[in-house]
N, C-alpha and C. Protein backbone atom coordinates (compact mmCIF):
# COMPACT_ATOMS: atom_id res chain seq x y z
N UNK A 1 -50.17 79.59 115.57
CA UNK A 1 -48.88 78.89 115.52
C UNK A 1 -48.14 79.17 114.21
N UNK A 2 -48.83 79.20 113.06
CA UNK A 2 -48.49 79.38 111.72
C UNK A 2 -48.02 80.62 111.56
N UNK A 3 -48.60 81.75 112.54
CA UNK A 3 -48.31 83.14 112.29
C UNK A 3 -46.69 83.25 113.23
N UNK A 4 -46.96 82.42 114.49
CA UNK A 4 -45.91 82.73 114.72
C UNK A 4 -44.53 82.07 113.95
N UNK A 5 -44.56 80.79 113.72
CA UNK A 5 -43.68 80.28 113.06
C UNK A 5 -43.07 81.37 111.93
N UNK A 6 -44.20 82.37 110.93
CA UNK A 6 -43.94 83.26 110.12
C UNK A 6 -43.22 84.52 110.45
N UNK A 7 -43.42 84.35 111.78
CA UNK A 7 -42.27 85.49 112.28
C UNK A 7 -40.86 85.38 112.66
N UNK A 8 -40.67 84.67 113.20
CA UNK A 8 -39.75 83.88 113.43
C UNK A 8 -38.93 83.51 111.98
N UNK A 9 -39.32 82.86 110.91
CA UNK A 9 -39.15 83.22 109.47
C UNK A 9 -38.12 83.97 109.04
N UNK A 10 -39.09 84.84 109.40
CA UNK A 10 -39.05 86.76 108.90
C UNK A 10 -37.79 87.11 109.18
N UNK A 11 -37.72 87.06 110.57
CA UNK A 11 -36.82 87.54 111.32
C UNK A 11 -35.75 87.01 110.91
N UNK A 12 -35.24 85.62 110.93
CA UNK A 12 -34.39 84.77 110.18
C UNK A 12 -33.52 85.73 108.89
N UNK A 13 -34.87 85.63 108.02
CA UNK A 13 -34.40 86.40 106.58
C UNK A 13 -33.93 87.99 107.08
N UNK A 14 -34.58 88.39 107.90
CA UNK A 14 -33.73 89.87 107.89
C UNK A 14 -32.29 89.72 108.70
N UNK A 15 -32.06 89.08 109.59
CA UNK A 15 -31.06 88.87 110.34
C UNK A 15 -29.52 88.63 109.21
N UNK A 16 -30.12 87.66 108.24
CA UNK A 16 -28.89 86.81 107.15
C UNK A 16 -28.84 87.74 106.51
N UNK A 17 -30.23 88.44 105.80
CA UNK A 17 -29.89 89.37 104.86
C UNK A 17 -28.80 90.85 105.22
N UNK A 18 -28.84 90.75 106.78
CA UNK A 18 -28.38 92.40 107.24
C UNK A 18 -26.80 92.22 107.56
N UNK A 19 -26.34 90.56 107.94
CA UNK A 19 -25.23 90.17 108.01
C UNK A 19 -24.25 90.01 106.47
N UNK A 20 -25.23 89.42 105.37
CA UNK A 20 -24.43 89.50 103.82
C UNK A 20 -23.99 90.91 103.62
N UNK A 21 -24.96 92.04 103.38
CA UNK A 21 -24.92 93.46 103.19
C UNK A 21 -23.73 93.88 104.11
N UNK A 22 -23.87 93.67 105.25
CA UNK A 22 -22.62 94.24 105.82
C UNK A 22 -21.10 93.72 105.70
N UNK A 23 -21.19 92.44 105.22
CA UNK A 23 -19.88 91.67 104.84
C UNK A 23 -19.29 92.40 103.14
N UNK A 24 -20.49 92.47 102.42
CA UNK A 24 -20.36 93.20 101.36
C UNK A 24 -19.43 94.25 101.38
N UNK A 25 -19.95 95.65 102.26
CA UNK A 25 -19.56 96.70 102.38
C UNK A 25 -18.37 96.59 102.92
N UNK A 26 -18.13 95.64 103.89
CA UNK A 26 -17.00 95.43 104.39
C UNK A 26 -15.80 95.28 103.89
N UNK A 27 -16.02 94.38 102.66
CA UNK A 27 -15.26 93.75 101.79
C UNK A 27 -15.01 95.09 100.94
N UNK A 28 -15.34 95.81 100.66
CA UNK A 28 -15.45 96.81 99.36
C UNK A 28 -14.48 97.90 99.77
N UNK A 29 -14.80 97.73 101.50
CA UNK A 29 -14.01 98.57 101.73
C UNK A 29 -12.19 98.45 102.11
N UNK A 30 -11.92 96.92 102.19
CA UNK A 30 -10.56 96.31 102.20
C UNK A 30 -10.15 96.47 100.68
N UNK A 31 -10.98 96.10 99.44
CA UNK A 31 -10.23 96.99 98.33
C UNK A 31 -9.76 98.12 97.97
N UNK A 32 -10.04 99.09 98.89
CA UNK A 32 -9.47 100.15 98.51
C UNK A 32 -8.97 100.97 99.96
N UNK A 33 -7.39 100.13 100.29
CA UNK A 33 -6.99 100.45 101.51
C UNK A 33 -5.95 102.16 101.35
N UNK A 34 -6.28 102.81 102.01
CA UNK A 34 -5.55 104.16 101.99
C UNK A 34 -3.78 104.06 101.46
N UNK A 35 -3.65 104.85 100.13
CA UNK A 35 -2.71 104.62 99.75
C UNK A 35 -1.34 104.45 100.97
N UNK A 36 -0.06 103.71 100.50
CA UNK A 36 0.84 103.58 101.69
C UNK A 36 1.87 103.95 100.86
N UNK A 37 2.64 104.87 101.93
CA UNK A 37 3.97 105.62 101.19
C UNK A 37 5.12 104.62 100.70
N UNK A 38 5.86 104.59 100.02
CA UNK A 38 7.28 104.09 99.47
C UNK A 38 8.54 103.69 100.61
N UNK A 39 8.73 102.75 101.01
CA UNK A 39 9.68 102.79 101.96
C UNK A 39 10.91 103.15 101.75
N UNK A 40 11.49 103.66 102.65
CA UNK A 40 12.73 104.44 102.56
C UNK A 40 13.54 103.05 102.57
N UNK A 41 15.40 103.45 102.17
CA UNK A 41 16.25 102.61 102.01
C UNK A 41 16.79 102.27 103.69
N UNK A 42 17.28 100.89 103.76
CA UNK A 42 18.16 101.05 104.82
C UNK A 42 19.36 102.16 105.26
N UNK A 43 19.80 102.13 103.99
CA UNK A 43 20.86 103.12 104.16
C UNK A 43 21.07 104.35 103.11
N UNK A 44 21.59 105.51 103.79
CA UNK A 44 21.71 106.48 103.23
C UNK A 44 22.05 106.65 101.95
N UNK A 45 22.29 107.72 101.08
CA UNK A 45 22.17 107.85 99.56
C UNK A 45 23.76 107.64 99.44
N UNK A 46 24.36 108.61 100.47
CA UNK A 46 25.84 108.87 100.91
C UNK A 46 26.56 106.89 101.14
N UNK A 47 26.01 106.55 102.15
CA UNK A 47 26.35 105.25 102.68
C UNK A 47 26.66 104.18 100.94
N UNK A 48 25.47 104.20 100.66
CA UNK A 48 25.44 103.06 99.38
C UNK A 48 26.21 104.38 97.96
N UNK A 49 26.35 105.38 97.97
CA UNK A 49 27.59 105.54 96.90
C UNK A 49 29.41 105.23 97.24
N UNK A 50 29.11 105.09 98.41
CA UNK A 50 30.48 105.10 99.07
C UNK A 50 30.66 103.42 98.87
N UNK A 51 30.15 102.71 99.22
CA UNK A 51 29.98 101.17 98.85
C UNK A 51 29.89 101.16 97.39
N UNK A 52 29.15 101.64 96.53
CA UNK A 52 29.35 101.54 95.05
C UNK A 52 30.62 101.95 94.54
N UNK A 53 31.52 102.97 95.09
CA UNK A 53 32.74 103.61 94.74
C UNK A 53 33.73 102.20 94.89
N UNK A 54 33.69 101.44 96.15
CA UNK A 54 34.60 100.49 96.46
C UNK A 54 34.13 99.25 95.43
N UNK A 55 33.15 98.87 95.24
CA UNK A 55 32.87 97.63 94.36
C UNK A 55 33.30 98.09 92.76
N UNK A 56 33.16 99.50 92.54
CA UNK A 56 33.57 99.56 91.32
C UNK A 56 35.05 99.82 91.18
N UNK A 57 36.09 99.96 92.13
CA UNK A 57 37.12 99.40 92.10
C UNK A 57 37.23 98.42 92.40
N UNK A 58 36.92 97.48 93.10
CA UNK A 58 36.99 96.36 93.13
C UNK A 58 36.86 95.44 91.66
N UNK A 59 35.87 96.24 90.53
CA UNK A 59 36.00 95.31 89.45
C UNK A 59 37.08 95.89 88.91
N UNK A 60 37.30 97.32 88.83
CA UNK A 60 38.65 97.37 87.79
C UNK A 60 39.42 96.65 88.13
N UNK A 61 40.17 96.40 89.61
CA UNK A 61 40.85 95.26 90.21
C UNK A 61 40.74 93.96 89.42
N UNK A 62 39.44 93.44 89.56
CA UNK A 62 39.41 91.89 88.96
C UNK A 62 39.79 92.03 87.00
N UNK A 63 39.32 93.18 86.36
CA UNK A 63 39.44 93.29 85.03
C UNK A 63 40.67 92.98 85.35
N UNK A 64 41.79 93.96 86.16
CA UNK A 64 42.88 93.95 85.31
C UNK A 64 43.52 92.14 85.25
N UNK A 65 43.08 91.36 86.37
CA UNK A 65 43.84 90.33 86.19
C UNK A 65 43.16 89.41 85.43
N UNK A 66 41.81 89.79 85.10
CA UNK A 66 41.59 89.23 83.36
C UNK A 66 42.14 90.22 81.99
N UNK A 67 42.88 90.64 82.39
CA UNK A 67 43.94 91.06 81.44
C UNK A 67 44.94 90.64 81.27
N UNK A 68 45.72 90.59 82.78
CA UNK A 68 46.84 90.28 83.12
C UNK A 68 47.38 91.62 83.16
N UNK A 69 47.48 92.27 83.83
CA UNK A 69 48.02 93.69 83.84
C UNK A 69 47.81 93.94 85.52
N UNK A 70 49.58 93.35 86.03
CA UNK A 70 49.93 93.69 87.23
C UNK A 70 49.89 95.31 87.57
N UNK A 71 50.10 95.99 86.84
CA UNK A 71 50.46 97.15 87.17
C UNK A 71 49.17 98.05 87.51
N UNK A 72 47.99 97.67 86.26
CA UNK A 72 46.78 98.11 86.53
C UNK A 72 46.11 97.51 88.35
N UNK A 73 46.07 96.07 88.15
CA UNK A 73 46.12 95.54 89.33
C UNK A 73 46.51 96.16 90.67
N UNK A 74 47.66 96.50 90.93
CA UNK A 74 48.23 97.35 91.92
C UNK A 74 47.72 98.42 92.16
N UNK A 75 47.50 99.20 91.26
CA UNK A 75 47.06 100.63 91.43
C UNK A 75 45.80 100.87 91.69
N UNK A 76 44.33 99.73 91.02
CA UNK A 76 43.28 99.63 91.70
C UNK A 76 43.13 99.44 93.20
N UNK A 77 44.17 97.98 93.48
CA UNK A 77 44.03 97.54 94.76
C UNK A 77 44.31 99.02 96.03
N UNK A 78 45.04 99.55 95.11
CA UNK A 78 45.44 101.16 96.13
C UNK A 78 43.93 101.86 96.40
N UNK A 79 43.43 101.99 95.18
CA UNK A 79 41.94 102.59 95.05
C UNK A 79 41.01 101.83 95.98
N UNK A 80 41.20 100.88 95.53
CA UNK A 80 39.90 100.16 96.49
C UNK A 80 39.90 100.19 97.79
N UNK A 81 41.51 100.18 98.74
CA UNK A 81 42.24 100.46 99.85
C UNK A 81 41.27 101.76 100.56
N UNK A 82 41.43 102.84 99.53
CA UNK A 82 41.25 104.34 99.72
C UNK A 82 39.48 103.81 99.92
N UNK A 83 39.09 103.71 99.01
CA UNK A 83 37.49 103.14 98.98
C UNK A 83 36.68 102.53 100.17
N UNK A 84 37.09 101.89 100.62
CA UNK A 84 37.07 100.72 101.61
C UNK A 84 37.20 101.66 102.99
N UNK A 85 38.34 102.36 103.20
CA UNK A 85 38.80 102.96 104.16
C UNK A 85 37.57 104.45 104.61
N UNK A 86 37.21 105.00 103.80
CA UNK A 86 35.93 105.41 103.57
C UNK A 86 34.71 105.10 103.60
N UNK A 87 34.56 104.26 104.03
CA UNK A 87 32.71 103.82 104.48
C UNK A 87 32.42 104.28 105.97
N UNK A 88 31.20 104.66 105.73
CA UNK A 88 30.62 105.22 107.25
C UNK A 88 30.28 104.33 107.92
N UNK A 89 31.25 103.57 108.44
CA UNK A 89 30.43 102.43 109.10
C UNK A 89 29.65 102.74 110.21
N UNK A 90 29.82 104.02 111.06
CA UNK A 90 28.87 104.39 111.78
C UNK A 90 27.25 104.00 111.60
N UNK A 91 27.21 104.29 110.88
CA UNK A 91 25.49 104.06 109.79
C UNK A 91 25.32 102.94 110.45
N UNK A 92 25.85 101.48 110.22
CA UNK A 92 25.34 100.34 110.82
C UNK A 92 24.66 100.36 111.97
N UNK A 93 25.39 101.41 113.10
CA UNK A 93 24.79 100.96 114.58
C UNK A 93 23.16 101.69 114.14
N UNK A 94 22.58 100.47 115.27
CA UNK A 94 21.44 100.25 114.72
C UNK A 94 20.76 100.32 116.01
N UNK A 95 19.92 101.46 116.70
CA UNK A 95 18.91 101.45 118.07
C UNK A 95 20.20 101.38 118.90
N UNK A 96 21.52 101.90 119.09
CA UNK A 96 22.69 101.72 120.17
C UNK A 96 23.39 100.36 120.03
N UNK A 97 22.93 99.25 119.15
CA UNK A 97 23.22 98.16 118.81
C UNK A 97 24.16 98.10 117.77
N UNK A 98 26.06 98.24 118.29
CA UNK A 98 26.98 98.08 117.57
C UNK A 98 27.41 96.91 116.50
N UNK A 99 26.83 95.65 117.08
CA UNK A 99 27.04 94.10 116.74
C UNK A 99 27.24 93.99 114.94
N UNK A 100 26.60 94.76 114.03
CA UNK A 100 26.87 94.72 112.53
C UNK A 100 28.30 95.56 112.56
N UNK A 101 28.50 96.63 113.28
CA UNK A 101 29.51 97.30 112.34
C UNK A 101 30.52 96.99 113.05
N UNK A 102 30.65 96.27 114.03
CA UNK A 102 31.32 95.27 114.96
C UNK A 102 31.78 94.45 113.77
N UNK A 103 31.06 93.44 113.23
CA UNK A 103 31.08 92.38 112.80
C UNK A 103 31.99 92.59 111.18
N UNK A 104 31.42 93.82 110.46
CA UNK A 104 31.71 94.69 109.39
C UNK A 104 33.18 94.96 109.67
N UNK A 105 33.66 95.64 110.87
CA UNK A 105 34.92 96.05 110.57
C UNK A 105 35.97 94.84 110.69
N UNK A 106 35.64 93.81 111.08
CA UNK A 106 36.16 92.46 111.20
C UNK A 106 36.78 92.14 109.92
N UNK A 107 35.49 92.15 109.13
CA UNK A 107 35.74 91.56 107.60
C UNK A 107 36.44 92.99 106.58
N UNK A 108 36.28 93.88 107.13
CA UNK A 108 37.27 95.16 106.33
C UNK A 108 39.00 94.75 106.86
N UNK A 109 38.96 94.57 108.21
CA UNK A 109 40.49 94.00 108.73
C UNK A 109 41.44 93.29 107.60
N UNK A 110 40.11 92.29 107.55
CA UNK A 110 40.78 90.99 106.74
C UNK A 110 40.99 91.74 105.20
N UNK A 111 40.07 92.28 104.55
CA UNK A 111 39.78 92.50 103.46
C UNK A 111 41.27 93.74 102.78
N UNK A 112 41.62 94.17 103.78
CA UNK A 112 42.43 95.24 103.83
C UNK A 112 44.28 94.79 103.57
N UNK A 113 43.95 93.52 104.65
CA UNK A 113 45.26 92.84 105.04
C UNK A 113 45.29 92.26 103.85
N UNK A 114 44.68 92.02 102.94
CA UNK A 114 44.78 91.24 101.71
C UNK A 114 44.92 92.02 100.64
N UNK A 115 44.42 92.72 100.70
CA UNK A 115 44.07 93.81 99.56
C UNK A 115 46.05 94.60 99.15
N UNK A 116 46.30 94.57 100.87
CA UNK A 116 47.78 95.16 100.58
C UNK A 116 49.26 94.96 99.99
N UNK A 117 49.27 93.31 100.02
CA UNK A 117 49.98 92.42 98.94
C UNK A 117 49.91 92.77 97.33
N UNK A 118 48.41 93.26 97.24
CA UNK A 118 48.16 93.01 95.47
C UNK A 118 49.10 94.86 95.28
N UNK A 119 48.70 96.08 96.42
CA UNK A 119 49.22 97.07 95.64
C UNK A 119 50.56 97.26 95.67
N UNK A 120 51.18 96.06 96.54
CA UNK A 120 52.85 96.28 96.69
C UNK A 120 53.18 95.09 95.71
N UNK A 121 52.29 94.19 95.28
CA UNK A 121 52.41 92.85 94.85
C UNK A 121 53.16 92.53 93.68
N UNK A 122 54.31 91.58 93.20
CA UNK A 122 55.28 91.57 91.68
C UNK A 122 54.87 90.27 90.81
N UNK A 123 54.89 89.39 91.72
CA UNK A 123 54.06 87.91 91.29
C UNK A 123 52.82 88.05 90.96
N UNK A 124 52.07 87.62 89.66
CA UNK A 124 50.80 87.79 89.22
C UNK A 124 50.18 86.97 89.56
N UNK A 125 50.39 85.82 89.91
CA UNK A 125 50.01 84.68 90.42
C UNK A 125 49.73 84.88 91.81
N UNK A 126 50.66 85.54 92.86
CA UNK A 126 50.68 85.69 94.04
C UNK A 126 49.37 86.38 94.35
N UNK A 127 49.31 87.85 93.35
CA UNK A 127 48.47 88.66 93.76
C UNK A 127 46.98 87.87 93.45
N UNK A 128 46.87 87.16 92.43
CA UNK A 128 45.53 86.33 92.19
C UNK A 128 45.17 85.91 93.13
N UNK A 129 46.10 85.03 94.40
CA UNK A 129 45.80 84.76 95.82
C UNK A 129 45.51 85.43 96.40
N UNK A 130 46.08 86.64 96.83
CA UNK A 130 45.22 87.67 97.53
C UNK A 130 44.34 87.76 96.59
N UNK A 131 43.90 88.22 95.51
CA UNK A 131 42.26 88.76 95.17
C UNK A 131 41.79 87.59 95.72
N UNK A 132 41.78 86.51 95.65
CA UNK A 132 41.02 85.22 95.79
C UNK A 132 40.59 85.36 97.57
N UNK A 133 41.36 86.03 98.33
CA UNK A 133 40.96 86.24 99.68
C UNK A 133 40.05 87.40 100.09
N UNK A 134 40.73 87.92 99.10
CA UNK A 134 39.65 89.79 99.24
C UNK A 134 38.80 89.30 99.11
N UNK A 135 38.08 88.29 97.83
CA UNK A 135 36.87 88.27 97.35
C UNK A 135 36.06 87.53 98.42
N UNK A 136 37.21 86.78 99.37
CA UNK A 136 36.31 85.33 100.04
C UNK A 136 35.41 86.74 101.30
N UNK A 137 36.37 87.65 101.51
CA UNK A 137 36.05 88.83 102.74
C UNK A 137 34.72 89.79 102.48
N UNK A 138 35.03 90.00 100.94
CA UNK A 138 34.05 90.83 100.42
C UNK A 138 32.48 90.53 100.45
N UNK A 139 32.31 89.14 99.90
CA UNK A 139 31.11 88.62 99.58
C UNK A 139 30.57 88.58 101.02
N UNK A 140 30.92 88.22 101.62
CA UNK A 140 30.41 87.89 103.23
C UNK A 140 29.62 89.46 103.84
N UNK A 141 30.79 90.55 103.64
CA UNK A 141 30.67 91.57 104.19
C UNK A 141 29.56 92.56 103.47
N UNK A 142 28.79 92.15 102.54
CA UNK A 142 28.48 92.99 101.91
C UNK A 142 26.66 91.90 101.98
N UNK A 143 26.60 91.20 102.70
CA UNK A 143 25.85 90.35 102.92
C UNK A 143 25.70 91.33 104.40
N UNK A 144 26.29 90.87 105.18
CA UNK A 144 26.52 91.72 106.50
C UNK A 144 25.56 93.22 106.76
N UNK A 145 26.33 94.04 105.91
CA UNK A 145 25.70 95.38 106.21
C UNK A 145 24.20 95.91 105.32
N UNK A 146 23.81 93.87 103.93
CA UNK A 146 23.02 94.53 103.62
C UNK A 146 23.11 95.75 102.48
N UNK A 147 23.39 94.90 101.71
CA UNK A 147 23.96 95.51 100.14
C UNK A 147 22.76 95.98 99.57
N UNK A 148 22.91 97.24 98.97
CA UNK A 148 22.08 98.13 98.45
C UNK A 148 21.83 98.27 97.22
N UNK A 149 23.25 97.73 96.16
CA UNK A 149 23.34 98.28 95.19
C UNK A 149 23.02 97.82 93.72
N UNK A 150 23.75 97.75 92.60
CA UNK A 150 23.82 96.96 91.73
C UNK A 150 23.93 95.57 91.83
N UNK A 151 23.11 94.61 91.23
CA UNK A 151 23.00 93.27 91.07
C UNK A 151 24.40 92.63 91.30
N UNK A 152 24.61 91.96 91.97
CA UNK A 152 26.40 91.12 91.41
C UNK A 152 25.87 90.11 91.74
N UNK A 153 27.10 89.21 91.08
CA UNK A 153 27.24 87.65 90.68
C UNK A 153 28.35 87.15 91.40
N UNK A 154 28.31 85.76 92.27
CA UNK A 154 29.36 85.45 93.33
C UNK A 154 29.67 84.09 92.16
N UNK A 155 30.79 84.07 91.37
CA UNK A 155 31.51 83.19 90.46
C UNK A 155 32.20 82.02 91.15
N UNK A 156 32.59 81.40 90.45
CA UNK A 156 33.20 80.08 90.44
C UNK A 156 33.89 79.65 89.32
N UNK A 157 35.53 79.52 90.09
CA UNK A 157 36.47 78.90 88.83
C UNK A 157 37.35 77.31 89.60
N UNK A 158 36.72 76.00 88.78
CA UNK A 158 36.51 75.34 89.60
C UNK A 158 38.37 74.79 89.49
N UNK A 159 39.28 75.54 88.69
CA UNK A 159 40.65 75.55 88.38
C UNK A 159 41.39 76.13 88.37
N UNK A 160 41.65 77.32 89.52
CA UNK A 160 41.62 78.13 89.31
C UNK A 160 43.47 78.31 89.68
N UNK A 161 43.50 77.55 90.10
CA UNK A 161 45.44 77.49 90.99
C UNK A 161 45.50 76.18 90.67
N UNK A 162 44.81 75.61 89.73
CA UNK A 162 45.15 74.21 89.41
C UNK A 162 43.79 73.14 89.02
N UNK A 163 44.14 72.10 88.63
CA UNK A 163 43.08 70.98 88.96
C UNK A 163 42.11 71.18 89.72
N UNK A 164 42.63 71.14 90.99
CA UNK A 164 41.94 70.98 92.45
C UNK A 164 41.35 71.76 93.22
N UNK A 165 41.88 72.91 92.78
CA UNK A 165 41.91 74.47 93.26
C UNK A 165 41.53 75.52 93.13
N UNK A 166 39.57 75.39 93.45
CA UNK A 166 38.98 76.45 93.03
C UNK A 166 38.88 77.57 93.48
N UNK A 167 38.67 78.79 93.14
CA UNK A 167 38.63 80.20 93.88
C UNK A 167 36.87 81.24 93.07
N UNK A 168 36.82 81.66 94.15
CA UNK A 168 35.49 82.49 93.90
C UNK A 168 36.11 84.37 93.41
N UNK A 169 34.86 84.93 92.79
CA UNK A 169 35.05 86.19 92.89
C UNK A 169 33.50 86.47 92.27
N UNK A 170 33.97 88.38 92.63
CA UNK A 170 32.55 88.91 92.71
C UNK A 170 32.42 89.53 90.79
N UNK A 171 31.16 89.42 90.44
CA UNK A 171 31.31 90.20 89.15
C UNK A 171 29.80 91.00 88.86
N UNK A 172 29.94 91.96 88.01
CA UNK A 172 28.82 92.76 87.75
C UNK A 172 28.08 92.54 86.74
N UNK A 173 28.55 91.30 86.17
CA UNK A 173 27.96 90.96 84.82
C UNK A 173 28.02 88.95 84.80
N UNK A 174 26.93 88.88 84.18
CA UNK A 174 26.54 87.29 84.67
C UNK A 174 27.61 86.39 83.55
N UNK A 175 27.99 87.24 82.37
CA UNK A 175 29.16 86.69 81.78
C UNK A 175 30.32 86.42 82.33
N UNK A 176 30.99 84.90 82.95
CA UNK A 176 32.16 84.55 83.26
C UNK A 176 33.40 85.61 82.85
N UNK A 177 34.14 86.06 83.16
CA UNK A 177 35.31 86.81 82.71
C UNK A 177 36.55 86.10 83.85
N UNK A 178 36.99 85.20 83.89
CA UNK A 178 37.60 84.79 85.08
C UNK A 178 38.94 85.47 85.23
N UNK A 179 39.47 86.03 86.27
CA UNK A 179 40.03 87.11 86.63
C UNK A 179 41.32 85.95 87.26
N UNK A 180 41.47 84.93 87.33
CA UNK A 180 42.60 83.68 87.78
C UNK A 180 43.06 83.08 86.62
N UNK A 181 42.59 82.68 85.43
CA UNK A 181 43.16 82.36 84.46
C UNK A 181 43.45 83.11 83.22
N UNK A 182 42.54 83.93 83.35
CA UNK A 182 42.70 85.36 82.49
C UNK A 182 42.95 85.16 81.02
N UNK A 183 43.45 85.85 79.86
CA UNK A 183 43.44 85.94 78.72
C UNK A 183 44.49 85.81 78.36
N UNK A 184 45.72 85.68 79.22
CA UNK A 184 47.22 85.13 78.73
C UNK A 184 47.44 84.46 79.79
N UNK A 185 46.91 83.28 79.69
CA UNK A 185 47.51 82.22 80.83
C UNK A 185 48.79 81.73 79.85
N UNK A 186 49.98 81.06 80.50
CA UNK A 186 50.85 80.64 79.98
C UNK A 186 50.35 78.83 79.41
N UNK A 187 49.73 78.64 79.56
CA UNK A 187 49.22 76.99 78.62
C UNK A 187 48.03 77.10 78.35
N UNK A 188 47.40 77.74 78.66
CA UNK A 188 45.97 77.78 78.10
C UNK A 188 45.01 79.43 76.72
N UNK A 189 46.41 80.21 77.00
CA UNK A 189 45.94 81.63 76.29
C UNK A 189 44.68 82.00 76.85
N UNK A 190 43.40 82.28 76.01
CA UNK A 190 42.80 82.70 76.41
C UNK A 190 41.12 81.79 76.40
N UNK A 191 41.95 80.27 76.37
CA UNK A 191 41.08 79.31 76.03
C UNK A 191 40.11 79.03 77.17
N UNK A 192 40.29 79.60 78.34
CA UNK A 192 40.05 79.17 79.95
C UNK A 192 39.55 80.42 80.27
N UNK A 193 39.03 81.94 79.44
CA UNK A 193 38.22 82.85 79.94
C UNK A 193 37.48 82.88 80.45
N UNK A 194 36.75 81.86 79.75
CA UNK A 194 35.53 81.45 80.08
C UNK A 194 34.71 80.48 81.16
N UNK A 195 35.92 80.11 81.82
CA UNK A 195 35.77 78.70 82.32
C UNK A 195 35.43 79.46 83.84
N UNK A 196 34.21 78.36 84.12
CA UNK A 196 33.73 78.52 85.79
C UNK A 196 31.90 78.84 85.40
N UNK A 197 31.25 79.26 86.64
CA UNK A 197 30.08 79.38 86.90
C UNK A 197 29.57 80.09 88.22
N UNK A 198 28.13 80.46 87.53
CA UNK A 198 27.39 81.60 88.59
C UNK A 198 27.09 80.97 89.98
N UNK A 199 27.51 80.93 91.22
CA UNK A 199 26.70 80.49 92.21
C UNK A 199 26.08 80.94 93.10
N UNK A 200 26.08 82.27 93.04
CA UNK A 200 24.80 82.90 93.71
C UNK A 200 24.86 84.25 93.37
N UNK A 201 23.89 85.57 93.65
CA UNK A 201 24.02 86.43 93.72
C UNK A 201 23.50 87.68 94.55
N UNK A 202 23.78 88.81 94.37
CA UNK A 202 23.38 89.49 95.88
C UNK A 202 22.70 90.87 94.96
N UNK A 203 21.74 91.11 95.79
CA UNK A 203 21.09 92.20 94.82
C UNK A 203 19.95 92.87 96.21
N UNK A 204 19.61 94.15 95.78
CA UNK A 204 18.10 94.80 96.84
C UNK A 204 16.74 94.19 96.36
N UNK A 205 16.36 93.79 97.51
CA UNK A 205 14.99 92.95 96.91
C UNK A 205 14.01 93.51 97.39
């Protein structure tokens, strides 16, 4: 009885011991999983310089009206026009699935219809309203197709047409530069540059 009980034992210990060893090896071998390649971008090299071309007119745009320089103003908004009008939106359709660049050329419509006031635009004030619409079109759209590029910052000027009357815009730098009250406001000079805050931002993650 004793002998058999000792086998039985035995067997026990080799059974646990042959199950640890193999969990071992097992394990040793999930540390060192076959290297995995670099994933490619959503979009082409072409696609996201053509989007970088338009956002970087888009800031000379906002500089100039933290300058105050209608004229600069105008002549970007032409650029950015040209910029804008140039994206492959083809790229979006996705498996025969139009629905993004569907959705994309929606917000270029708008973005366009606004954009065209600032390069014909005489009122500096006026044109601040349109940027203030471009920007509301932009941020959305660039969410949409899945922004590739440089970090930006979606701002907040919580005074921007007044007291009451805040307006957003896009910037490339987390320093406020507010592009609505600018550096020669007529009652404030350039005391209100500064004024507003970061509320979100869009970047490749």
């Amino acid at each position: 009885m004793k002998r058999f009980l000792g086998i039985i034992f035995l067997v026990i210990v080799v059974v646990f011991a042959w199950r640890y060893f193999s969990k071992k090896g097992g394990s040793a071998k999930e540390k060192d999983p076959d290297p995995v390649a670099i994933k490619a971008g959503k979009h082409s090299q072409s696609f996201n310089a053509k989007v970088a071309s338009a956002i970087s007119n888009y800031m000379l745009m906002k500089d100039a009206f933290v300058n105050d320089d209608s004229a600069t103003a105008q002549k970007q908004a032409g650029e950015f026009i040209k910029s804008i009008n140039a994206l492959p939106l083809d790229e979006l359709i996705s498996n025969g699935d139009s629905t993004i660049k569907t959705t994309a050329q929606q917000q270029l419509s708008d973005i366009k219809s606004n954009t065209a006031p600032i390069a014909s635009g005489e009122s500096l004030q006026e044109m601040r309203h349109d940027f203030y619409m471009v920007s509301e079109n932009l941020y959305p759209f660039l969410k949409i197709i899945g922004y590739e590029g440089e970090k930006l910052y979606w701002q907040n000027c919580p005074m921007a047409f007044g007291d009451n009357q805040s307006a957003d815009w896009l910037s490339n730098t987390r320093e406020i530069m507010n592009p609505y009250l600018g550096k020669k406001h007529p009652i404030y000079k350039s005391g209100m540059l500064h004024c507003g805050e970061t509320k979100d931002s869009i970047f490749t993650k």
